[in-house]
N, C-alpha and C. Protein backbone atom coordinates (compact mmCIF):
# COMPACT_ATOMS: atom_id res chain seq x y z
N UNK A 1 76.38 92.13 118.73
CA UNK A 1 75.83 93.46 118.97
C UNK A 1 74.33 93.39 119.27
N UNK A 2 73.72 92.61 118.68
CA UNK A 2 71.97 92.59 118.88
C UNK A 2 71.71 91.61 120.05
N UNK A 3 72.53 91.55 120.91
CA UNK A 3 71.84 90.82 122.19
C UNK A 3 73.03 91.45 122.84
N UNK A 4 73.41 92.72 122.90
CA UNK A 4 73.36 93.88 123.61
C UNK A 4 72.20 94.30 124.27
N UNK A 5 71.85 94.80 125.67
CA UNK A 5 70.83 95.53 126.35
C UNK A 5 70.76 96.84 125.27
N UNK A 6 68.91 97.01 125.07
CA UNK A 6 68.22 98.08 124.26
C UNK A 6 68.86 97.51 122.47
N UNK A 7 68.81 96.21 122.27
CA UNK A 7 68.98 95.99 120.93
C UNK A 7 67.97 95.05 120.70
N UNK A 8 66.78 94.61 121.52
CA UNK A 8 65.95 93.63 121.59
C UNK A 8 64.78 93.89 120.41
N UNK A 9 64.63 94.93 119.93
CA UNK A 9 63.68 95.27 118.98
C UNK A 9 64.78 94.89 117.22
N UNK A 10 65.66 95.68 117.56
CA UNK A 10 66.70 95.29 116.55
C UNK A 10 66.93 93.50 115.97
N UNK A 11 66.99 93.26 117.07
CA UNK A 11 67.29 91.68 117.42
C UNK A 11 65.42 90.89 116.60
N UNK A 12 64.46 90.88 116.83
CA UNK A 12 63.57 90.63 116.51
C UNK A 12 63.18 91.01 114.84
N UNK A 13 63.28 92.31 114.52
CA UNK A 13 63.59 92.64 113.19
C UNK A 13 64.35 91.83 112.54
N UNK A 14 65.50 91.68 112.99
CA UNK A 14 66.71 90.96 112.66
C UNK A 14 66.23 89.19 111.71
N UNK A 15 65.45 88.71 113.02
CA UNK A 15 64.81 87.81 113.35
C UNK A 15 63.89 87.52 111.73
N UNK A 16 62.96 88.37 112.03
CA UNK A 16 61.71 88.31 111.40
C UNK A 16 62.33 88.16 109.92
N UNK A 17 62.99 89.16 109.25
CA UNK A 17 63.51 89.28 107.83
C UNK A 17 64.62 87.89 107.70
N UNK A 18 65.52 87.68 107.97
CA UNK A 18 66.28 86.54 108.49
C UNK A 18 65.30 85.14 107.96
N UNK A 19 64.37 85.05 108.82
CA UNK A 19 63.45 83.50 108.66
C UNK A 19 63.05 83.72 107.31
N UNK A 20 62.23 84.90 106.67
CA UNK A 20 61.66 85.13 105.37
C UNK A 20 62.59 85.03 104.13
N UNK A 21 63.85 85.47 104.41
CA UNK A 21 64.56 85.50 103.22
C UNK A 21 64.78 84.38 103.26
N UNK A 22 65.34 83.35 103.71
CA UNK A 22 66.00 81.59 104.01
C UNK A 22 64.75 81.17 103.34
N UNK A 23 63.78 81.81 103.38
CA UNK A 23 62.67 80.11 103.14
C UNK A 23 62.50 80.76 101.34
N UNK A 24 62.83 82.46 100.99
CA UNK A 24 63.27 82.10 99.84
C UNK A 24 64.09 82.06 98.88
N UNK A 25 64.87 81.65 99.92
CA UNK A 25 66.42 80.97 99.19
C UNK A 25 66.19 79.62 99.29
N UNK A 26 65.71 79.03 100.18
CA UNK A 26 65.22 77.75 100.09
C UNK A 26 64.44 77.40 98.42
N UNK A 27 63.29 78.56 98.18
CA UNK A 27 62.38 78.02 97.24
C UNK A 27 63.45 78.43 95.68
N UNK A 28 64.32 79.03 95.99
CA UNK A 28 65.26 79.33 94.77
C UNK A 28 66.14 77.74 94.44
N UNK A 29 66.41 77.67 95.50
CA UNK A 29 66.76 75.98 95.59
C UNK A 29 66.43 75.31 94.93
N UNK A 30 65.23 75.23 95.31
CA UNK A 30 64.10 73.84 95.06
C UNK A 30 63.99 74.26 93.78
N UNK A 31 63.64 75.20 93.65
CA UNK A 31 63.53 75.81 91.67
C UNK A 31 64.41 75.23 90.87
N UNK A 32 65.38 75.65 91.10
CA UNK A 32 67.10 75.61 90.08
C UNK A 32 67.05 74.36 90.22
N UNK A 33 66.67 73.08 91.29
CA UNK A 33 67.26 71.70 91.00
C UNK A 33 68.15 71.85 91.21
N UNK A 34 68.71 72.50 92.85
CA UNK A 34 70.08 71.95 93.15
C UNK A 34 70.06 70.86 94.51
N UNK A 35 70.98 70.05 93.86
CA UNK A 35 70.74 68.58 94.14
C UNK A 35 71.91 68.53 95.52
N UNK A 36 72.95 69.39 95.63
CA UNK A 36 73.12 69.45 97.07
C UNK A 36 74.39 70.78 97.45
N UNK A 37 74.37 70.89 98.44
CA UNK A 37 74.32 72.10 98.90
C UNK A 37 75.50 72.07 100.09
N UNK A 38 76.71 72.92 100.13
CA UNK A 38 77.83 72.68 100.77
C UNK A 38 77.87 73.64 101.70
N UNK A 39 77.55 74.18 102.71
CA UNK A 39 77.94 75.32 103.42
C UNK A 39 79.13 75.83 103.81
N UNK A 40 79.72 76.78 103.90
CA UNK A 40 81.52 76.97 104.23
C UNK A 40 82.03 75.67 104.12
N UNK A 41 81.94 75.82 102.15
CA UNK A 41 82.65 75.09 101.90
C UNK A 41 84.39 75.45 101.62
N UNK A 42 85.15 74.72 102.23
CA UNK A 42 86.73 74.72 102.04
C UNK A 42 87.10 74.97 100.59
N UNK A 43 88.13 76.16 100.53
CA UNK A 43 88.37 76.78 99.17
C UNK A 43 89.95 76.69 99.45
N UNK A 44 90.72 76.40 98.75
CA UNK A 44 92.39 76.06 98.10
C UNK A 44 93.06 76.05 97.16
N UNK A 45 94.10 76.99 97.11
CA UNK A 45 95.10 76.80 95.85
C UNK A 45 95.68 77.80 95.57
N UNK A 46 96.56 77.45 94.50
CA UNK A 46 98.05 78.22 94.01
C UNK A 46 98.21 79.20 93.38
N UNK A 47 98.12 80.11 93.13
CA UNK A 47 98.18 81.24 92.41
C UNK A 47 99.22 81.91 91.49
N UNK A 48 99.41 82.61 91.42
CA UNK A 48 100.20 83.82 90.66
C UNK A 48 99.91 84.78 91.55
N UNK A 49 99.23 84.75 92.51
CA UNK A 49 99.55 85.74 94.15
C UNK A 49 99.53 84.75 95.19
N UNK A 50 99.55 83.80 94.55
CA UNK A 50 100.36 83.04 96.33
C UNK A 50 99.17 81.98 96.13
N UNK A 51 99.55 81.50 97.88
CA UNK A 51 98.76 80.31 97.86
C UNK A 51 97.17 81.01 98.44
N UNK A 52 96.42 80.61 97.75
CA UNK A 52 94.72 81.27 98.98
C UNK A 52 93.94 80.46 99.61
N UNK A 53 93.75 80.42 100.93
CA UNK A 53 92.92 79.54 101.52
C UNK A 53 91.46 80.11 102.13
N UNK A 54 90.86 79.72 101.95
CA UNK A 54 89.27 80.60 102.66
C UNK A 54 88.04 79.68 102.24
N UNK A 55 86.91 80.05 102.20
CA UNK A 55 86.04 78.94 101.67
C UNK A 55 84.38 80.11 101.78
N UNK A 56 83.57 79.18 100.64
CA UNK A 56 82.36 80.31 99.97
C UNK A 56 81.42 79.96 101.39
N UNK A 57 80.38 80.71 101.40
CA UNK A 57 79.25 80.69 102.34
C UNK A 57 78.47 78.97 101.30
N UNK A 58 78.21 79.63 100.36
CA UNK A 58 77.39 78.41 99.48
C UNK A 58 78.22 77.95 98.57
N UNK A 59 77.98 76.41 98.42
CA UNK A 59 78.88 76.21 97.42
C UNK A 59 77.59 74.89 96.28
N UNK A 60 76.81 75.11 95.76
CA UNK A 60 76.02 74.44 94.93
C UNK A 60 76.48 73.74 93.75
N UNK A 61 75.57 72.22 93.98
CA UNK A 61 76.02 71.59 92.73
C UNK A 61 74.88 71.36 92.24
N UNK A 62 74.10 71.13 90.83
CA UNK A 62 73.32 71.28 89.67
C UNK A 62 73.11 69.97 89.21
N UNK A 63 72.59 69.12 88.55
CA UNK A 63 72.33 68.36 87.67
C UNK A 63 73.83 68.76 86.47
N UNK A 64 74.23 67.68 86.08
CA UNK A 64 75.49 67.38 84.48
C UNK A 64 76.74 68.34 85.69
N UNK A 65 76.81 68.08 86.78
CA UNK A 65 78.06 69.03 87.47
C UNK A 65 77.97 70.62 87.32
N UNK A 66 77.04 70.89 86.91
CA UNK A 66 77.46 72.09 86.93
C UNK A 66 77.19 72.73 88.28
N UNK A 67 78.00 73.53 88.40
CA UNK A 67 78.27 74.53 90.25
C UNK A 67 77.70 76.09 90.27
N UNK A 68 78.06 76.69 91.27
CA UNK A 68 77.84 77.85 91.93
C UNK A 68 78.08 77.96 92.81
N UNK A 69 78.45 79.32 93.15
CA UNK A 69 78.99 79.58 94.74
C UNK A 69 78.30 80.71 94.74
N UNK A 70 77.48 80.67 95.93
CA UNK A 70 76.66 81.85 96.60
C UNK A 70 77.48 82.39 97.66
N UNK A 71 77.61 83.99 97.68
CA UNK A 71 78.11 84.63 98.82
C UNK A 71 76.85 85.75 99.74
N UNK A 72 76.64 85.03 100.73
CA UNK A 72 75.80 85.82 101.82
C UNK A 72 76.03 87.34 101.77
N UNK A 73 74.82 87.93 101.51
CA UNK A 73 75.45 89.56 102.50
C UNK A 73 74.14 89.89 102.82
N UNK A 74 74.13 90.62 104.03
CA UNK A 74 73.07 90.92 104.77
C UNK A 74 72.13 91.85 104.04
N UNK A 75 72.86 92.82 102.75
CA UNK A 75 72.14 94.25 102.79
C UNK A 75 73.47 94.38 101.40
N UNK A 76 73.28 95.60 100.29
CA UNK A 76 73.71 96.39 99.47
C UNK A 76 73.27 95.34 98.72
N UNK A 77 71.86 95.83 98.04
CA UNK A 77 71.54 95.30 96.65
C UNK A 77 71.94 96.02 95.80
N UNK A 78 71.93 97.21 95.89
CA UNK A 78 72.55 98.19 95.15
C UNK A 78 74.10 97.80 94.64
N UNK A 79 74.75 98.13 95.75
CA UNK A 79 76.01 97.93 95.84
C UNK A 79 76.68 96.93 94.77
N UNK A 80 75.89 95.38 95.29
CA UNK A 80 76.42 94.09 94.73
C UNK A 80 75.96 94.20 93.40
N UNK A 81 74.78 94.46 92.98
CA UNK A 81 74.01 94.66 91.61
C UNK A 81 75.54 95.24 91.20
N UNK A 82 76.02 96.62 91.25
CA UNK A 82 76.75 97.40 90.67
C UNK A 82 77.84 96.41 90.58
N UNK A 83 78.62 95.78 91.40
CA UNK A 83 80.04 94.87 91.47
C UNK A 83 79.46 93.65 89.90
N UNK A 84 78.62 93.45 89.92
CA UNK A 84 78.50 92.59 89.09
C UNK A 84 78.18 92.71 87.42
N UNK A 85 77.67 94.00 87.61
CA UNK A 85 77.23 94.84 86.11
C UNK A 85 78.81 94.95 85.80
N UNK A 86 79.70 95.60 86.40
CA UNK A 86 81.07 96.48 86.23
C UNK A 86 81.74 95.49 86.62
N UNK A 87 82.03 94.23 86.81
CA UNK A 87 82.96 93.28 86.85
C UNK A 87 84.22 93.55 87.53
N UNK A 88 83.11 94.04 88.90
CA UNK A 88 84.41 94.20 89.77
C UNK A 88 84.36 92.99 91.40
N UNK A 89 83.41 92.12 90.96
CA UNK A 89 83.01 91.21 92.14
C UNK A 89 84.65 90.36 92.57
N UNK A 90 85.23 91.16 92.87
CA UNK A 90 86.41 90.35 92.79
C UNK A 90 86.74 89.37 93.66
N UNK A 91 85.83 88.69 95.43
CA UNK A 91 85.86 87.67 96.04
C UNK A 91 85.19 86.96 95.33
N UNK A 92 84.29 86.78 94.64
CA UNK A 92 83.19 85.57 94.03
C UNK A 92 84.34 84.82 93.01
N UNK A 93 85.10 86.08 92.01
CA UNK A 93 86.25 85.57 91.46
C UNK A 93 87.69 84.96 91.52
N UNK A 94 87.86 85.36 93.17
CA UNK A 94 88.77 84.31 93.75
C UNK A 94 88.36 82.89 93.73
N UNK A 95 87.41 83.13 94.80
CA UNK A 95 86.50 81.71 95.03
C UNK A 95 86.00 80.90 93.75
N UNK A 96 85.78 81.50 92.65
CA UNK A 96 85.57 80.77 91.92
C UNK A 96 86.58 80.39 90.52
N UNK A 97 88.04 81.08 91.31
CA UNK A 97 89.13 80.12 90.55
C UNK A 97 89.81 79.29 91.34
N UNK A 98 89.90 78.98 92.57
CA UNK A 98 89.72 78.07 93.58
C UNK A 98 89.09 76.84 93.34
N UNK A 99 88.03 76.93 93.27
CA UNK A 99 86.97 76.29 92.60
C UNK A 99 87.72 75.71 90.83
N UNK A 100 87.97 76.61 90.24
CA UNK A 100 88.04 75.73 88.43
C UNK A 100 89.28 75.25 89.13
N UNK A 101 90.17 75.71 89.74
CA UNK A 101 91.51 75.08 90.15
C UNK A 101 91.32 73.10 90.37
N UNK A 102 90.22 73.06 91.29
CA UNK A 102 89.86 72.18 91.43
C UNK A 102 89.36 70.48 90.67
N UNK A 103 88.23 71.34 89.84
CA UNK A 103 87.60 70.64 89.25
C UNK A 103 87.65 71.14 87.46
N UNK A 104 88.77 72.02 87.11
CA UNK A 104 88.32 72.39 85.60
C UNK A 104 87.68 72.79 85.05
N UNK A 105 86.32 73.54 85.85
CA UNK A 105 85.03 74.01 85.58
C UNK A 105 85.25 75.88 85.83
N UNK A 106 84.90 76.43 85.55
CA UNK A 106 84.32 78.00 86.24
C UNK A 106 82.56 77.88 87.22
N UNK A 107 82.51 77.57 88.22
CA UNK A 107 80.99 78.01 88.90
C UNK A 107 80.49 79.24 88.43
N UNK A 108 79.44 79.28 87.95
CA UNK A 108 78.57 80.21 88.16
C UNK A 108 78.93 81.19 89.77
N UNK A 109 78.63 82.32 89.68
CA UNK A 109 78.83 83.26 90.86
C UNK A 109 77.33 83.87 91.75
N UNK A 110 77.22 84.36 92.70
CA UNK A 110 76.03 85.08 92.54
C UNK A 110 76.07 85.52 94.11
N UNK A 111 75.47 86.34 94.37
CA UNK A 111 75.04 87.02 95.81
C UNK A 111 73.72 87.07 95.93
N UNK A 112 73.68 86.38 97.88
CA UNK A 112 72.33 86.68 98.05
C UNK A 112 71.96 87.68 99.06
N UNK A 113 70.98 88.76 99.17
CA UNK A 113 70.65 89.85 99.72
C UNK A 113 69.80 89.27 101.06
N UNK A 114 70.50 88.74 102.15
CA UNK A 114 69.37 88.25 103.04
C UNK A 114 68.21 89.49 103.43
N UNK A 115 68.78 90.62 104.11
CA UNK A 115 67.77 91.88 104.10
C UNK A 115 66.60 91.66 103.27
N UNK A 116 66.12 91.63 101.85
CA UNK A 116 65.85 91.72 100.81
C UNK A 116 65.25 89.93 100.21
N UNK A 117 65.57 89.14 100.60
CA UNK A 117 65.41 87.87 100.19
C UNK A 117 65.88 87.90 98.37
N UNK A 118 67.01 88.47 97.90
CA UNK A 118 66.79 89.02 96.36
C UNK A 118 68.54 88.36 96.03
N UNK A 119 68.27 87.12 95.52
CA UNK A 119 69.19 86.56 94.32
C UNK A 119 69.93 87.27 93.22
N UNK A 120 71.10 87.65 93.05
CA UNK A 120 72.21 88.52 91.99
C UNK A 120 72.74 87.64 91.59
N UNK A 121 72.89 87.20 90.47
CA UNK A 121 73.55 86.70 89.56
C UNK A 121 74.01 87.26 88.59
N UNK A 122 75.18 86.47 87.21
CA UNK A 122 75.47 87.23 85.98
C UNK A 122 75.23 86.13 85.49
N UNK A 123 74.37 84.46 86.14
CA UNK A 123 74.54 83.42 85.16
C UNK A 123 72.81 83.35 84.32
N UNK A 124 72.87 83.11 83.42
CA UNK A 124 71.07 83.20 82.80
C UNK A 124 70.69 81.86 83.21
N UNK A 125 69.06 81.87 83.37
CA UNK A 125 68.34 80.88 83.11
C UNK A 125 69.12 80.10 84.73
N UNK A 126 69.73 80.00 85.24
CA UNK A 126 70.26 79.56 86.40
C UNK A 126 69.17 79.40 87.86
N UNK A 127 69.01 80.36 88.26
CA UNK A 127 67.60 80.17 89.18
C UNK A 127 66.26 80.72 88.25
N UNK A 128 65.30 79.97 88.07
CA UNK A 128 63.81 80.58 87.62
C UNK A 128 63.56 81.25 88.12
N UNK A 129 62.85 82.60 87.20
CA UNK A 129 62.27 83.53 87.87
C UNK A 129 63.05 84.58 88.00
N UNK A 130 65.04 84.67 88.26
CA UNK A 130 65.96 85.61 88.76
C UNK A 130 66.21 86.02 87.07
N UNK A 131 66.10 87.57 86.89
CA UNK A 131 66.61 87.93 85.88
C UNK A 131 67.95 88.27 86.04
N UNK A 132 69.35 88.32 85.04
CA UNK A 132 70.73 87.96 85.29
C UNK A 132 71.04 89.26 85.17
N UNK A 133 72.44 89.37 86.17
CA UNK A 133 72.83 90.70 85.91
C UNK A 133 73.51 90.93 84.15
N UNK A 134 73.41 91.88 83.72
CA UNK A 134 74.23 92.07 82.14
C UNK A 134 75.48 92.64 82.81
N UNK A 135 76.40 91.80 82.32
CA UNK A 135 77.65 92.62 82.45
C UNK A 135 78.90 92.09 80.70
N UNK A 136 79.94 92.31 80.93
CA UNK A 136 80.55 92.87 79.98
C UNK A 136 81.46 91.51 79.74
N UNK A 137 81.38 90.43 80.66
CA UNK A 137 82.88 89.23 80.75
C UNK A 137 82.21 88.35 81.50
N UNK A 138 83.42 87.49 81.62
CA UNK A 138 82.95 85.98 82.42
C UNK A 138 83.58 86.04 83.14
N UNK A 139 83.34 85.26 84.49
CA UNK A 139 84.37 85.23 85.80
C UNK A 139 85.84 84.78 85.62
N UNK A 140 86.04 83.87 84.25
CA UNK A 140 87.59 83.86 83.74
C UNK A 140 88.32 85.15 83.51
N UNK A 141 87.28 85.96 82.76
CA UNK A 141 88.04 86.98 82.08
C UNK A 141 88.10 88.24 83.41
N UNK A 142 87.64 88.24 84.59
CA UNK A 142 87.50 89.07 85.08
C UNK A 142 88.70 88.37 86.39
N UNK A 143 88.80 87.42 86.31
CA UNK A 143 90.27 86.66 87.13
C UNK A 143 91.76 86.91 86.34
N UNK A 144 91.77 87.30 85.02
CA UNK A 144 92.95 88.02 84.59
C UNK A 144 92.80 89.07 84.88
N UNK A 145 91.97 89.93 85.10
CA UNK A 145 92.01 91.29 85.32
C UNK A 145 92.51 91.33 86.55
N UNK A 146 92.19 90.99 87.81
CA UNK A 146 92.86 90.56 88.80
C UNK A 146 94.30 90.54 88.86
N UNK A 147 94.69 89.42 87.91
CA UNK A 147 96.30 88.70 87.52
C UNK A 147 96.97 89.65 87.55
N UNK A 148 96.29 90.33 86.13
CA UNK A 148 97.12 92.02 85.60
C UNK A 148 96.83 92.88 86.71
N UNK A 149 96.25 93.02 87.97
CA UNK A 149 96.09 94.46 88.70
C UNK A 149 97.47 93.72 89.62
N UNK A 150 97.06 92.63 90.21
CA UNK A 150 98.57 92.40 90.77
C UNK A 150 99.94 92.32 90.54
N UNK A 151 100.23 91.79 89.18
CA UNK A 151 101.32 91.98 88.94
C UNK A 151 102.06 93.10 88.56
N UNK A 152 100.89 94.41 88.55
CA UNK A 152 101.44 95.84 88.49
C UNK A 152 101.95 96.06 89.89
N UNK A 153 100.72 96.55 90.79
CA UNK A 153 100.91 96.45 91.84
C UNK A 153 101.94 95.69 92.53
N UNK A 154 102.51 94.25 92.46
CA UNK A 154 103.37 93.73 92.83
C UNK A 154 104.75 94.32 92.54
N UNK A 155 104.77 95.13 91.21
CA UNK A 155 106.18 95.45 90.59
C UNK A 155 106.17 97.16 91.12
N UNK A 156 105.34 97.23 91.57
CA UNK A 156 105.63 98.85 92.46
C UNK A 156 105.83 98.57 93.64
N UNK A 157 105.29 97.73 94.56
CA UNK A 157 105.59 97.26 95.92
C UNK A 157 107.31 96.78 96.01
N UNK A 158 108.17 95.73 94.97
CA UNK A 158 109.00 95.60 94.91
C UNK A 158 110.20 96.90 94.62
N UNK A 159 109.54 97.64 94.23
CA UNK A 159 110.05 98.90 94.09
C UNK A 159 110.35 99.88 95.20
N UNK A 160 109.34 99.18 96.00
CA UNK A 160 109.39 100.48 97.50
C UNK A 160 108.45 101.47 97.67
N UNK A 161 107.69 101.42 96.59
CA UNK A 161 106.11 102.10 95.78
C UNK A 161 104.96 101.60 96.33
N UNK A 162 104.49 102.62 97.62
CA UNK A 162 103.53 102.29 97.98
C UNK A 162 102.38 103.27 97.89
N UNK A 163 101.40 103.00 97.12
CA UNK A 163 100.50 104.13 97.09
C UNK A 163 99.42 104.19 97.94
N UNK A 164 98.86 105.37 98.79
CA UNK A 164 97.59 105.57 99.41
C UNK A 164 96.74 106.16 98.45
N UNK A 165 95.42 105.50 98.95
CA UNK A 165 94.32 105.87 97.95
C UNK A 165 92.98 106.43 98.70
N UNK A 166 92.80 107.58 98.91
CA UNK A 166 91.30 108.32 99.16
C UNK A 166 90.62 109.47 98.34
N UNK A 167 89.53 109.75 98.46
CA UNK A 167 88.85 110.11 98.06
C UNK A 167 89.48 111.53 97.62
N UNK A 168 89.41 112.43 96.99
CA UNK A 168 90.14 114.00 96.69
C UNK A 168 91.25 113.87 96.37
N UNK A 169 91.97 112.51 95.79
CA UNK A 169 93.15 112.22 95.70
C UNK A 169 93.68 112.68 94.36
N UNK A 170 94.18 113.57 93.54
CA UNK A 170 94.27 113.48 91.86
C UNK A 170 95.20 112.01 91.57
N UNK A 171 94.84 111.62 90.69
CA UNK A 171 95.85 110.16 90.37
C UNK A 171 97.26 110.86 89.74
N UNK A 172 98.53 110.50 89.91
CA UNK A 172 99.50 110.56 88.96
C UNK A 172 99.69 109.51 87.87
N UNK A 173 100.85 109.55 86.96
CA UNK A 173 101.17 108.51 86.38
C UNK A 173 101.48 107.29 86.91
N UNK A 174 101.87 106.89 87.86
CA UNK A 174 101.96 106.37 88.26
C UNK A 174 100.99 105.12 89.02
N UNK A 175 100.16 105.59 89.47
CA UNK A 175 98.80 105.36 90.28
C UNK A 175 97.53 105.40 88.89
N UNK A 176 97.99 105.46 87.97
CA UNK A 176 96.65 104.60 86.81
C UNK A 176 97.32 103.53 86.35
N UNK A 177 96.55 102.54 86.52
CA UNK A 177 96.10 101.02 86.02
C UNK A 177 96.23 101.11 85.05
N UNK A 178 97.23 100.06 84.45
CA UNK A 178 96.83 99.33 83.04
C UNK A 178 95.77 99.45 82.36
N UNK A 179 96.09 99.31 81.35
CA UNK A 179 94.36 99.11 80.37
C UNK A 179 93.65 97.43 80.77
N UNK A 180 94.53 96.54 81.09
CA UNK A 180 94.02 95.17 81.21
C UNK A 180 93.46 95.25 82.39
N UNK A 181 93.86 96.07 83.35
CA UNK A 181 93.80 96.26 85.14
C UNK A 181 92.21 96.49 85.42
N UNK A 182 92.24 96.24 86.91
CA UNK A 182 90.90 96.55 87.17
C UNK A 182 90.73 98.37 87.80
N UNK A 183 90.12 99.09 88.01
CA UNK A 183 89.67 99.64 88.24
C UNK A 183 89.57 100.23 89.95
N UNK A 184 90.77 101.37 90.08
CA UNK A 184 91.16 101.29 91.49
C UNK A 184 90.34 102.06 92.28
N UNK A 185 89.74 101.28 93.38
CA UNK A 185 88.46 102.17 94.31
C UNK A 185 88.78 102.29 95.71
N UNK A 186 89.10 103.17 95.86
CA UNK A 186 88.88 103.81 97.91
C UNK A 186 88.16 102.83 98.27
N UNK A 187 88.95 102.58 99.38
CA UNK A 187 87.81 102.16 100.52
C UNK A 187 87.02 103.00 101.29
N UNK A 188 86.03 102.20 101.75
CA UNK A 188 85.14 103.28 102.83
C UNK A 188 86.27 103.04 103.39
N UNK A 189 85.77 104.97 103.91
CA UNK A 189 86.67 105.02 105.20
C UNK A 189 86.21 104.21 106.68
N UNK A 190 84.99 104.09 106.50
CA UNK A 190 84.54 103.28 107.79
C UNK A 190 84.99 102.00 108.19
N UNK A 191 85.92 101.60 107.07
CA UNK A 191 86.52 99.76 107.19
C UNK A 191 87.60 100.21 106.83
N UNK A 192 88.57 101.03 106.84
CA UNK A 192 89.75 101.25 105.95
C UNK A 192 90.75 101.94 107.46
N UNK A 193 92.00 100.57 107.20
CA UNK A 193 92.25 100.87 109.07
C UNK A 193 93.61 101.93 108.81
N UNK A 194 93.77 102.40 107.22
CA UNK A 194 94.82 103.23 107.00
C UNK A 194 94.69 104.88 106.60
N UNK A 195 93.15 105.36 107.45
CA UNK A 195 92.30 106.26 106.67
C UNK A 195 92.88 107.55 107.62
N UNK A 196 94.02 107.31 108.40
CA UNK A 196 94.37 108.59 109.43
C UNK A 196 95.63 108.52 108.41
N UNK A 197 96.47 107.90 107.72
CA UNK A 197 96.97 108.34 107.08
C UNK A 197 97.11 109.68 106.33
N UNK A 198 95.88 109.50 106.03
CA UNK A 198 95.46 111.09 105.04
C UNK A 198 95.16 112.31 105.94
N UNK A 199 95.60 112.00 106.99
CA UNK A 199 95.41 113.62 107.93
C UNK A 199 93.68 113.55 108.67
N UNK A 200 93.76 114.26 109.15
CA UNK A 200 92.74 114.97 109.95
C UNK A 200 92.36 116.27 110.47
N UNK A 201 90.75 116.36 110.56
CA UNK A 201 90.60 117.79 110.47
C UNK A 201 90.82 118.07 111.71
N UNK A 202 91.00 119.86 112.22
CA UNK A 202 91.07 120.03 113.57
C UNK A 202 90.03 120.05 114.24
């Protein structure tokens, strides 16, 4: 889209914030002592929802093994801050049972705000300088929550039980989550390719 004609100012902005945030994610690097650094790194394995294949933007290794997987996003500090307070980051928690699948470990998780040059984490003391998000669990305990939202969900789908979910919706019995479950959220409608479902105005 930014090397579209009349996106050349866009494109330069783009540019400018882009170079600044990298050099300090770079110096977050160099801080933490991480000793090397995997880019789309390859992610695999078996589940209790199937098999998942995909792989993290960052995948960091530490001094004594210890890991992390950084996930890129251009913009929502807000946003990601919130996914991580409320333990609802639920790709970082794929990826990072992928990851223990692997090696027996849990990685540390975290998002970086390129817009913003601004490091999110929930792990302490992990990058100097980044204060940690507080939240309520560990990326184990927030990968059963997962377990339990699917295997509900799975036993209504087998049923023929398919629920739509938008905004003005009242929930029935049916359509509330477990107590173990995670926490069911609309999509934007702006990414949500099932959003004519729910009608339209004239």
């Amino acid at each position: 889209m930014l090397l579209m004609p009349g996106k050349r100012a866009e494109l330069e902005s783009f540019r400018m914030h882009f170079r600044d945030s990298l050099g300090q994610l770079h110096a977050h690097l160099l801080a933490a002592g991480v000793s090397l650094v995997e880019p789309e790194k390859p992610l695999e394995g078996s589940t209790m929802l199937g098999k998942i294949i995909g792989s993290s933007d960052l995948l960091l290794t530490f001094g004594k093994k210890r890991e992390a997987i950084i996930d890129m996003k251009w913009e929502g500090t807000t946003k990601y801050r919130d996914k991580l307070a409320k333990q609802t980051h639920v790709q970082l928690a794929i990826y990072g049972k992928l990851r223990e699948q692997g090696t027996g470990r849990w990685p540390a998780v975290a998002y970086y705000i390129l817009r913003r040059g601004e490091m999110l984490t929930t792990a302490p003391d992990l990058f100097p300088g980044v204060t940690a998000v507080a939240n309520a669990g560990s990326t184990a305990e927030l990968w059963q929550r997962i377990a339990a939202t699917w295997t509900w969900r799975k036993k209504q789908i087998d049923a023929g039980d398919i629920e739509l979910i938008f905004e003005g919706l009242e929930p029935t019995d049916e359509s509330k989550p477990p107590p173990d479950a995670l926490p069911i959220e609309p999509l934007d409608p702006r990414y949500n390719p099932f959003v004519t479902l729910a009608g339209w105005e004239a």
